[in-house]
C-alpha atoms as a PDB file:
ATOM      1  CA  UNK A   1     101.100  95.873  83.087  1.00  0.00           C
ATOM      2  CA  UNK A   2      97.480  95.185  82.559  1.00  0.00           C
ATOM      3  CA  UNK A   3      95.818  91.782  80.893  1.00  0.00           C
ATOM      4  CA  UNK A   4      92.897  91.397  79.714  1.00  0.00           C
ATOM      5  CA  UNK A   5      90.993  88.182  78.665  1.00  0.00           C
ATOM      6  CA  UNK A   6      88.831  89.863  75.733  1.00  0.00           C
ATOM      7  CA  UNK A   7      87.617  93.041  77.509  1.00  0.00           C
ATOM      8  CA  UNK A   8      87.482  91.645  81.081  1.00  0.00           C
ATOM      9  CA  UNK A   9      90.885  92.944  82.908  1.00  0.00           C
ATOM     10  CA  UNK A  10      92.120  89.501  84.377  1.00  0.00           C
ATOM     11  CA  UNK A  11      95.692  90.563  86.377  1.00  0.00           C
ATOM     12  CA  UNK A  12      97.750  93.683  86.791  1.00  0.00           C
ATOM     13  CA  UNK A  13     101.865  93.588  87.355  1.00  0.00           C
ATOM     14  CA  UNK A  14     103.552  96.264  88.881  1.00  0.00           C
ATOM     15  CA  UNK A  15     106.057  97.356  86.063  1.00  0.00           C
ATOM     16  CA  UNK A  16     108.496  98.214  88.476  1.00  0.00           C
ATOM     17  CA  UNK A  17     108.922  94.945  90.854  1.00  0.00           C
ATOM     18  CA  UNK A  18     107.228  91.971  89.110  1.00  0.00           C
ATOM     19  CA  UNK A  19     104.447  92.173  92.041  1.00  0.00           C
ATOM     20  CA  UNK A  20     101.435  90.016  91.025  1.00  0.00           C
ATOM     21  CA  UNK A  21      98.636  92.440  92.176  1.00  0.00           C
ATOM     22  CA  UNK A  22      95.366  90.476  93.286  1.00  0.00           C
ATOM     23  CA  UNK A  23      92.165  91.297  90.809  1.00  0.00           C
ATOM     24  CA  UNK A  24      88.596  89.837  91.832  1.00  0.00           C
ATOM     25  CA  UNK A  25      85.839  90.839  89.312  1.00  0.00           C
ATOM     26  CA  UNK A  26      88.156  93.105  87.561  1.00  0.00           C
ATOM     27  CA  UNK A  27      88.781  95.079  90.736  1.00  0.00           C
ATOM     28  CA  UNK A  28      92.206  95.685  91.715  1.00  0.00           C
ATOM     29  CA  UNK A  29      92.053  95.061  95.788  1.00  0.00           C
ATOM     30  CA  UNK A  30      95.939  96.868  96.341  1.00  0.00           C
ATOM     31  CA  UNK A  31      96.855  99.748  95.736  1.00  0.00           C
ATOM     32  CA  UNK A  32      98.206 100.861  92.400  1.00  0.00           C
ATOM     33  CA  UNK A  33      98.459 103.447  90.233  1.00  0.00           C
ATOM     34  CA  UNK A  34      98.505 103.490  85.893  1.00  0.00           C
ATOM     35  CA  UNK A  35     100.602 105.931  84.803  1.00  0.00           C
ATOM     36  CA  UNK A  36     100.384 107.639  80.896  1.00  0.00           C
ATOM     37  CA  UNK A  37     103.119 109.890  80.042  1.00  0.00           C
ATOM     38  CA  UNK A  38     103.115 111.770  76.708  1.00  0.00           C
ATOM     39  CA  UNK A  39     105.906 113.000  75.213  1.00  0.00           C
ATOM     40  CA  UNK A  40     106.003 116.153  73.212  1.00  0.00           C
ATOM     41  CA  UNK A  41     108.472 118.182  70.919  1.00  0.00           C
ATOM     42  CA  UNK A  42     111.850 118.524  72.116  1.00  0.00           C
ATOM     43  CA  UNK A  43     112.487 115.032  73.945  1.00  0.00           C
ATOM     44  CA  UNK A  44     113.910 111.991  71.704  1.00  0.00           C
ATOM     45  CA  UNK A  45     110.472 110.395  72.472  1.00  0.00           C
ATOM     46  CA  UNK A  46     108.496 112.681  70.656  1.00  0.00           C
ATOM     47  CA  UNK A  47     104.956 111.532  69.786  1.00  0.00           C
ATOM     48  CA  UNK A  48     105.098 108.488  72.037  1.00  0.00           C
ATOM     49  CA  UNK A  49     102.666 107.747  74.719  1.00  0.00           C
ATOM     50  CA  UNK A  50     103.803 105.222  77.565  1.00  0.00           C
ATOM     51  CA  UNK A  51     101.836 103.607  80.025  1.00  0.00           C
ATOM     52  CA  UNK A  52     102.621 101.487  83.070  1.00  0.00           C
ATOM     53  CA  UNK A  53     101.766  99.986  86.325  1.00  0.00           C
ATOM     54  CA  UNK A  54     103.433 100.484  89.470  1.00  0.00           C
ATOM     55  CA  UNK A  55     102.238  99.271  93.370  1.00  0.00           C
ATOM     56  CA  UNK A  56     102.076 101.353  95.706  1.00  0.00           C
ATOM     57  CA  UNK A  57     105.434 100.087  97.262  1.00  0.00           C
ATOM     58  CA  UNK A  58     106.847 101.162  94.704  1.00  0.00           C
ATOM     59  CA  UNK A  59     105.629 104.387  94.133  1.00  0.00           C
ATOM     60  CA  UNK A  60     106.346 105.146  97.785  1.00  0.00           C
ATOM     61  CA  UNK A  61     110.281 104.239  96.783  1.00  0.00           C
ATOM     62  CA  UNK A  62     110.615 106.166  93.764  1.00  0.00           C
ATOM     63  CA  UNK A  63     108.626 109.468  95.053  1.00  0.00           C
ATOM     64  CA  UNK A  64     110.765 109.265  98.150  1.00  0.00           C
ATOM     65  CA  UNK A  65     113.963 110.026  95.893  1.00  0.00           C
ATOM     66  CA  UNK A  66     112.529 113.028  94.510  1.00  0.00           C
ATOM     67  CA  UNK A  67     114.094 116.724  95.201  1.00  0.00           C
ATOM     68  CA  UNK A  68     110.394 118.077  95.413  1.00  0.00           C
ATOM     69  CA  UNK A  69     107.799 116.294  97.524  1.00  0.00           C
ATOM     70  CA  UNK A  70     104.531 115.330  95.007  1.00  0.00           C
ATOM     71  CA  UNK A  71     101.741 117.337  95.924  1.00  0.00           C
ATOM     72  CA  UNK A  72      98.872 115.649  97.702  1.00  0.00           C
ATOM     73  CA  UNK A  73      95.542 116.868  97.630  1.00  0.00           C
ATOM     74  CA  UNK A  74      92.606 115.005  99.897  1.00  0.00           C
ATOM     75  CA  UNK A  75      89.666 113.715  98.132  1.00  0.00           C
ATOM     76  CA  UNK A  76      86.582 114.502  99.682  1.00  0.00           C
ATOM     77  CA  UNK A  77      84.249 111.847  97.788  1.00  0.00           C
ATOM     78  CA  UNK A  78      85.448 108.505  97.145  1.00  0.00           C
ATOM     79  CA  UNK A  79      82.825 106.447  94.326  1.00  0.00           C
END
């Protein structure tokens, strides 16, 4: 979850855990990730967009569980 104080981006939560993220000069210094998921035809949340926050904690957790590893590809040039 992302605030803003008019278009300057003030704190981010983690969705998941409540985890107060630290933000200096609208930088997020942890890691996190913003997630967008749209949903098409044939789910009951058709035409909905969500969007969340989670640390990388709890990424970690979740992506653990899953029955397929996420695949990871290495940037090569970080701005």
């Amino acid at each position: 979850m992302r605030k803003y104080k008019g278009n300057c981006l003030t704190s981010v939560i983690c969705n998941c855990c409540g985890k107060n993220l630290v933000v200096e000069r609208e930088i997020v210094k942890e890691g996190v990730t913003r997630i967008y998921a749209e949903w098409d035809y044939f789910s009951e949340k058709d035409g909905e967009i969500h969007g969340f926050d989670i640390c990388e904690e709890c990424y970690d957790r979740i992506t653990s569980q899953f029955k397929y590893p996420v695949s990871v590809v290495q940037k090569t040039e970080l701005l």
